[in-house]
Protein backbone atom coordinates (compact mmCIF):
# COMPACT_ATOMS: atom_id res chain seq x y z
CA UNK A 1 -17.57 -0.56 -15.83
CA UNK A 2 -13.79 -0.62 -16.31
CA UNK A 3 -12.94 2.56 -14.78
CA UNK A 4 -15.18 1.12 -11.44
CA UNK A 5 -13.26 -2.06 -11.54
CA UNK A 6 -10.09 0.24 -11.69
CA UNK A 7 -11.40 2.02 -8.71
CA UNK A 8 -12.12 -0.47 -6.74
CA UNK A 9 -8.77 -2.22 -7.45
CA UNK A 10 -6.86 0.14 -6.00
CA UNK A 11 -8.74 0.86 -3.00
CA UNK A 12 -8.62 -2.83 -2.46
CA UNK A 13 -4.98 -2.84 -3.36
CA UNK A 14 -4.50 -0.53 -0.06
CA UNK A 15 -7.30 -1.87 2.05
CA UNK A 16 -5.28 -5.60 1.34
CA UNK A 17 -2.40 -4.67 2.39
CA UNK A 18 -4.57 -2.84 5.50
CA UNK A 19 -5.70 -5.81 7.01
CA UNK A 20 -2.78 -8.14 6.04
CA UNK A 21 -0.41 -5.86 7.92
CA UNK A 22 -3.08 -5.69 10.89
CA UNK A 23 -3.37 -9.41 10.63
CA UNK A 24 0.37 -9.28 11.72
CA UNK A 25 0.76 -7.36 14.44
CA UNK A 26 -2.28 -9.32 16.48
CA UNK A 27 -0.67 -12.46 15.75
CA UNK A 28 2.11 -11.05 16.89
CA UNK A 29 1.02 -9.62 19.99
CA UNK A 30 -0.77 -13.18 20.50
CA UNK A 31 2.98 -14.88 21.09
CA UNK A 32 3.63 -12.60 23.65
CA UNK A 33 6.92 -12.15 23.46
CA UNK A 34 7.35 -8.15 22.12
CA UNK A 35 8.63 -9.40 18.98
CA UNK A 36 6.81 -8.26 15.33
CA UNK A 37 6.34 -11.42 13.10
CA UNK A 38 6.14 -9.91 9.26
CA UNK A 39 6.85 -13.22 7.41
CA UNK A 40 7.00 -17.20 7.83
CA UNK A 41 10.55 -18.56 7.61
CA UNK A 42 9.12 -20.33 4.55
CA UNK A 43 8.94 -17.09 2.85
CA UNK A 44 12.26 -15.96 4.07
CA UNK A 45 13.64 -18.78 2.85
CA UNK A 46 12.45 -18.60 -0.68
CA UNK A 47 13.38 -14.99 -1.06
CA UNK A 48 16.86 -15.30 0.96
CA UNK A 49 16.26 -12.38 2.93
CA UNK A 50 13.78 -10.78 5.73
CA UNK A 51 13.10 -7.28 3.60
CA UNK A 52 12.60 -9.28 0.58
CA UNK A 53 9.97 -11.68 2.56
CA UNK A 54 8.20 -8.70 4.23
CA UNK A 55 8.40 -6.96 0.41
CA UNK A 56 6.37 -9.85 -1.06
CA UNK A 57 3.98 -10.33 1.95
CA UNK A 58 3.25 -6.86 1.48
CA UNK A 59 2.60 -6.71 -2.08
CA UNK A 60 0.63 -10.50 -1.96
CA UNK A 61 -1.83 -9.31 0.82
CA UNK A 62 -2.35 -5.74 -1.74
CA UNK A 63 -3.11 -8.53 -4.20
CA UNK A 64 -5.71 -10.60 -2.49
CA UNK A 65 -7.65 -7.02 -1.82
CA UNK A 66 -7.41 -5.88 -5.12
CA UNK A 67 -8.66 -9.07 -6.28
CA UNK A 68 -11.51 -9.24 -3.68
CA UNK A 69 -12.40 -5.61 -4.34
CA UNK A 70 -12.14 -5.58 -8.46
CA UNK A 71 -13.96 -9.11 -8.43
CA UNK A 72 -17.24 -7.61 -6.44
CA UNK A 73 -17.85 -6.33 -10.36
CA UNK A 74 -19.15 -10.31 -10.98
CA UNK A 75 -22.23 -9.63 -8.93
CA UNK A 76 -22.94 -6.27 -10.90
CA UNK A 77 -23.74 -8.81 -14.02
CA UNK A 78 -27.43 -8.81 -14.23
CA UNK A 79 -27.51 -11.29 -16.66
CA UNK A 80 -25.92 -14.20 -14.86
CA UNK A 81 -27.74 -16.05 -11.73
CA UNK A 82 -26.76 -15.24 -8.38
CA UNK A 83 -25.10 -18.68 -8.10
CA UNK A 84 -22.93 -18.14 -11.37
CA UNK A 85 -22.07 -14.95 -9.87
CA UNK A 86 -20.69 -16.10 -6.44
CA UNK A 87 -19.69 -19.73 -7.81
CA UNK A 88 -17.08 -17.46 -10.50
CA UNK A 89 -16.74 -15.14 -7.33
CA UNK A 90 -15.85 -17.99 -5.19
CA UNK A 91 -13.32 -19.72 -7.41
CA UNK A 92 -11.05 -16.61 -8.09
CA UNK A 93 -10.82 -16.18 -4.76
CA UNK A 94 -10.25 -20.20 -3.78
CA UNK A 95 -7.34 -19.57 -6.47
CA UNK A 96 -5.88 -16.60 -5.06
CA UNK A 97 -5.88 -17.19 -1.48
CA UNK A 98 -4.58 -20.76 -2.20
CA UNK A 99 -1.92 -19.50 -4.12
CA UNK A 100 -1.02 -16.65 -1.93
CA UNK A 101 -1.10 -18.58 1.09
CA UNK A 102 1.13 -21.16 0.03
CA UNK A 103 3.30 -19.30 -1.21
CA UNK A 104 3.77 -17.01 1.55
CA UNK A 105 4.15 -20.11 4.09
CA UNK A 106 0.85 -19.29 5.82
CA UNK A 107 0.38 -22.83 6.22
CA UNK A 108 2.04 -25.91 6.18
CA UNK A 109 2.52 -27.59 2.61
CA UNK A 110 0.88 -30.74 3.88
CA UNK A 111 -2.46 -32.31 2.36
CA UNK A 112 -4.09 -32.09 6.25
CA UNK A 113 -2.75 -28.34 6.21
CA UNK A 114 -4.58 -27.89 2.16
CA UNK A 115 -7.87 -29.20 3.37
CA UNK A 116 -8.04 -27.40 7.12
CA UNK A 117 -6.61 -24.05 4.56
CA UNK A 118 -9.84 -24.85 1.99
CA UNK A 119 -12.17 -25.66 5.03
CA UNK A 120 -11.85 -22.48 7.32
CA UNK A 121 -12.01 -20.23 3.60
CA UNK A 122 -15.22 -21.56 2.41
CA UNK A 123 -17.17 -21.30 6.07
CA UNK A 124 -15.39 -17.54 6.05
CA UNK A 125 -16.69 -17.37 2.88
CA UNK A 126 -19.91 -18.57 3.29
CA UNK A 127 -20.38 -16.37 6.33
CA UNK A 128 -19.45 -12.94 4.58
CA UNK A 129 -21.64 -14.00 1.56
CA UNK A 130 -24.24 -14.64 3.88
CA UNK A 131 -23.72 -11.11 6.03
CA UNK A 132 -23.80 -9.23 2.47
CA UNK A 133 -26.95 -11.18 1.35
CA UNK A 134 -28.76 -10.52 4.28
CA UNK A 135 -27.86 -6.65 4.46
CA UNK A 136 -28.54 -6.08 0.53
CA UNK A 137 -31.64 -7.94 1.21
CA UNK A 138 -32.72 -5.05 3.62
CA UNK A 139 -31.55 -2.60 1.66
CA UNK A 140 -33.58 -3.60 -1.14
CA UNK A 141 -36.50 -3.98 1.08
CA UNK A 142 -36.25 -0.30 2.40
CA UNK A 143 -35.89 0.91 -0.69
CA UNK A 144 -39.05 -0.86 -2.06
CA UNK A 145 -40.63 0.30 1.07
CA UNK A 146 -39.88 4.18 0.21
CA UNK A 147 -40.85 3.41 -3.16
């Protein structure tokens, strides 16, 4: 099981940073102006300069997919209820992409801006949790099915 989680880690690791870096250049492209975006000022100002921001962005967003990859192992744990399983699931990531976020300036460090951050993560949440049910669901009815 620990050489899977290991596996997955690092795939997620690279697929993180993937999507974080695509992330960027659409909102980018979405101001319109021809400029690339890599960091908040936030960030920059923290770390004092631009390759040091774009540095830790890069190595935060190979964090959060690591972390969502390595943690999929939860729901592998026949023993514990599908709602232990996603509610542990649920609050490493909550910690994480709180964390992360913050700290990378990705939103304002306002109580408004910590609730509207918490609120658009668990209906993201609850929609990919939802997607996987659903197609695991079929899966496990086509497999019956061939059975």
């Amino acid at each position: 099981m620990l050489k899977k989680c290991i596996k997955r880690a690092v795939l997620g690791f690279m697929i993180g940073i993937f999507i974080g870096q695509t992330i960027l250049i659409i909102e980018s492209l979405f101001v319109g102006d021809g400029n690339y975006y890599p960091f908040s000022e936030y960030l920059v100002s923290i770390t004092s300069t631009k390759i040091a921001a774009v540095i830790v962005q890069y190595f935060i967003t190979g964090i959060i997919g690591l972390t969502f990859a390595s943690t999929t192992i939860i729901f592998e744990l026949d023993k514990w209820s599908i709602l232990a399983q996603t509610a542990l699931h649920f609050i490493i990531m909550s910690i994480i992409m709180f964390f992360s976020g913050f700290f990378c300036g990705w939103f304002p460090h306002t109580v408004i801006s910590t609730i509207i951050w918490f609120s658009v993560f668990i209906v993201v949440y609850i929609i990919i949790w939802i997607s996987f049910m659903l197609y695991y669901r079929k899966k496990t009815k086509e497999i019956n099915k061939a059975l």
